[in-house]
Protein backbone atom coordinates (compact mmCIF):
# COMPACT_ATOMS: atom_id res chain seq x y z
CA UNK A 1 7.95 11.11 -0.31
CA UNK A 2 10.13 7.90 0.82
CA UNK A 3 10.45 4.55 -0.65
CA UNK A 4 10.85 1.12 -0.25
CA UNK A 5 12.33 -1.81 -2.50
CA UNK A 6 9.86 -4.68 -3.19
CA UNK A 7 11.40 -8.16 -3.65
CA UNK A 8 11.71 -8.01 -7.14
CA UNK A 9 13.40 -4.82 -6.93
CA UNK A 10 11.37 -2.14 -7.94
CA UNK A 11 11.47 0.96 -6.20
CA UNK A 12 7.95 1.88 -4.91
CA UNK A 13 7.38 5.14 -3.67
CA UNK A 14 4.87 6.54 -0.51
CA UNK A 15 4.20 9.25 1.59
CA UNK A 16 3.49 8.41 5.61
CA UNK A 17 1.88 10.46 7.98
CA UNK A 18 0.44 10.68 11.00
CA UNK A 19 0.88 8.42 14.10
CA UNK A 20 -0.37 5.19 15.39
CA UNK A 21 -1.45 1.91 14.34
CA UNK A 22 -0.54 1.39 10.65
CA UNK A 23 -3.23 1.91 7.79
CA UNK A 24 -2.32 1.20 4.08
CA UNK A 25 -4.22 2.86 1.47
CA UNK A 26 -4.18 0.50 -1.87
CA UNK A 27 -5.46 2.25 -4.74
CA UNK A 28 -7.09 1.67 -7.97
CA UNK A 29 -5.43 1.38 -11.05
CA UNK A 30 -5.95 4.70 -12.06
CA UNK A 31 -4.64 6.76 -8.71
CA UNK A 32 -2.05 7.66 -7.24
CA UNK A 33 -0.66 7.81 -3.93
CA UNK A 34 -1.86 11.64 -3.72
CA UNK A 35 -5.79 10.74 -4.04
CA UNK A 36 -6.90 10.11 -0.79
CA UNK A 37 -5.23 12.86 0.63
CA UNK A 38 -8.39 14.35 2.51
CA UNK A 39 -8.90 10.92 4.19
CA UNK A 40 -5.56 10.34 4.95
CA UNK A 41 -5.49 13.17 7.09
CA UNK A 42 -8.77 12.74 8.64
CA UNK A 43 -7.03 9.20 9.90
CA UNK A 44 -3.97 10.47 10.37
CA UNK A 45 -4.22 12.17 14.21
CA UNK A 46 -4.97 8.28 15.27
CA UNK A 47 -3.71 6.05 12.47
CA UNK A 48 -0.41 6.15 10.58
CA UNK A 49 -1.47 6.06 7.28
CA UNK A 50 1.13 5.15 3.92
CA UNK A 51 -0.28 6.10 0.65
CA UNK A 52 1.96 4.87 -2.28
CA UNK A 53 1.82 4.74 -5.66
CA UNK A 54 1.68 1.30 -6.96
CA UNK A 55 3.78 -0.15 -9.52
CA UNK A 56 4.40 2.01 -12.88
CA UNK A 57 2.22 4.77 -11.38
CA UNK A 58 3.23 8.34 -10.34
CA UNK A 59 6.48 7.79 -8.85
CA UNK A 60 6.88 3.85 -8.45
CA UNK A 61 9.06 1.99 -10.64
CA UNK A 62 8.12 -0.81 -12.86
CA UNK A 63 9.49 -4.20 -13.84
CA UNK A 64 8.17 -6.33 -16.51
CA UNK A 65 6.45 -8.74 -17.21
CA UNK A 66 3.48 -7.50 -14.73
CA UNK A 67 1.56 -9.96 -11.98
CA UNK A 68 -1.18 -9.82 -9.11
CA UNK A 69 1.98 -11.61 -7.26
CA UNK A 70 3.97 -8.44 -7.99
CA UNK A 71 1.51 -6.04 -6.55
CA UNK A 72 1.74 -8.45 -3.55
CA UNK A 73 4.75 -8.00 -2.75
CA UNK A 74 4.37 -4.56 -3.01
CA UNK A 75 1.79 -4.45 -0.21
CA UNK A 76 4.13 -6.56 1.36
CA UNK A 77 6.99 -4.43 2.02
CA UNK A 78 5.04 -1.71 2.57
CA UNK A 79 3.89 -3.76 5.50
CA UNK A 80 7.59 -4.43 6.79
CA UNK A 81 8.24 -0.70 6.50
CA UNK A 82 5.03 -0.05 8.72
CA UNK A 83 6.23 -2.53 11.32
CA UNK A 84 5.25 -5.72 10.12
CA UNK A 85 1.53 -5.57 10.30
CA UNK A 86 -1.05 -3.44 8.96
CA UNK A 87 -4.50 -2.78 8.59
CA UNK A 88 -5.41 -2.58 4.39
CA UNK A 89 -7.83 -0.29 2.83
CA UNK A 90 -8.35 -1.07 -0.95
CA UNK A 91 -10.45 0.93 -3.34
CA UNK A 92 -11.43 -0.44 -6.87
CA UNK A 93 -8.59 -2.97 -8.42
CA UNK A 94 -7.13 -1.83 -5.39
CA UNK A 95 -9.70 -3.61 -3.53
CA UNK A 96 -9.00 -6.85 -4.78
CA UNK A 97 -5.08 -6.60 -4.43
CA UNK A 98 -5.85 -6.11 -0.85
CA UNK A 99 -8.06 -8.86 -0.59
CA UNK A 100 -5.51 -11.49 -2.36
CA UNK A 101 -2.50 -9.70 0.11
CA UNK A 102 -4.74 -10.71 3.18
CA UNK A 103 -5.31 -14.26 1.71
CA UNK A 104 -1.41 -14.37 0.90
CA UNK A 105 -0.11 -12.58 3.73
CA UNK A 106 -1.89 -13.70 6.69
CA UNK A 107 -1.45 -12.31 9.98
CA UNK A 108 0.55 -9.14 8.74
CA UNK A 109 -3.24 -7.69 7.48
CA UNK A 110 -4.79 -6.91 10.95
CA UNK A 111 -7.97 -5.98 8.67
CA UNK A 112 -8.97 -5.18 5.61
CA UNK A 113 -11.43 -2.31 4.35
CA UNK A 114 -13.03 -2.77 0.50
């Protein structure tokens, strides 16, 4: 497990493995950062994958008062700790967080998986 600080300052915790282009896994509001752990390492001998646990799940901090903006910035410095760009794979809520991070953030989302 590592982390990373998001711009409000809330420490958000991840795992990273493999090697290649970057592939963040955003999960639904129920999971944590340990769920896709079969498909992580399917991708993982051509992808480097992050799983993390999003904000006041499993091992992620939380700051008040909660916001789709929040979880935004989340994704986004996850994306500056994979390089700078990223491909996004959401699943459930997590789905649409990584829809409204490629609408926000632009060019870092190389593509996004629902």
């Amino acid at each position: 497990m590592d982390r990373v600080q998001s711009k409000d300052g809330t420490t958000i915790a991840f795992d990273e493995q493999g090697h290649g282009p970057a592939v963040i896994f955003v999960d639904g509001a129920m999971s944590t950062r340990t769920g896709k752990l079969d498909l992580a390492q399917l991708l993982a001998p051509e992808f480097t994958v992050y799983a993390y646990d999003r904000r006041g799940r499993g091992d992620s901090g939380d700051t008040q008062p909660y916001s789709v903006e929040r979880e935004i910035e989340d994704i986004d410095a996850m994306i500056v700790r994979a390089g700078g760009s990223a491909f996004l794979y959401g699943h459930s809520s997590g789905a649409c967080l990584a829809l409204d991070a490629t609408v926000e953030l632009g060019d870092k989302v190389k593509q996004l998986a629902m």
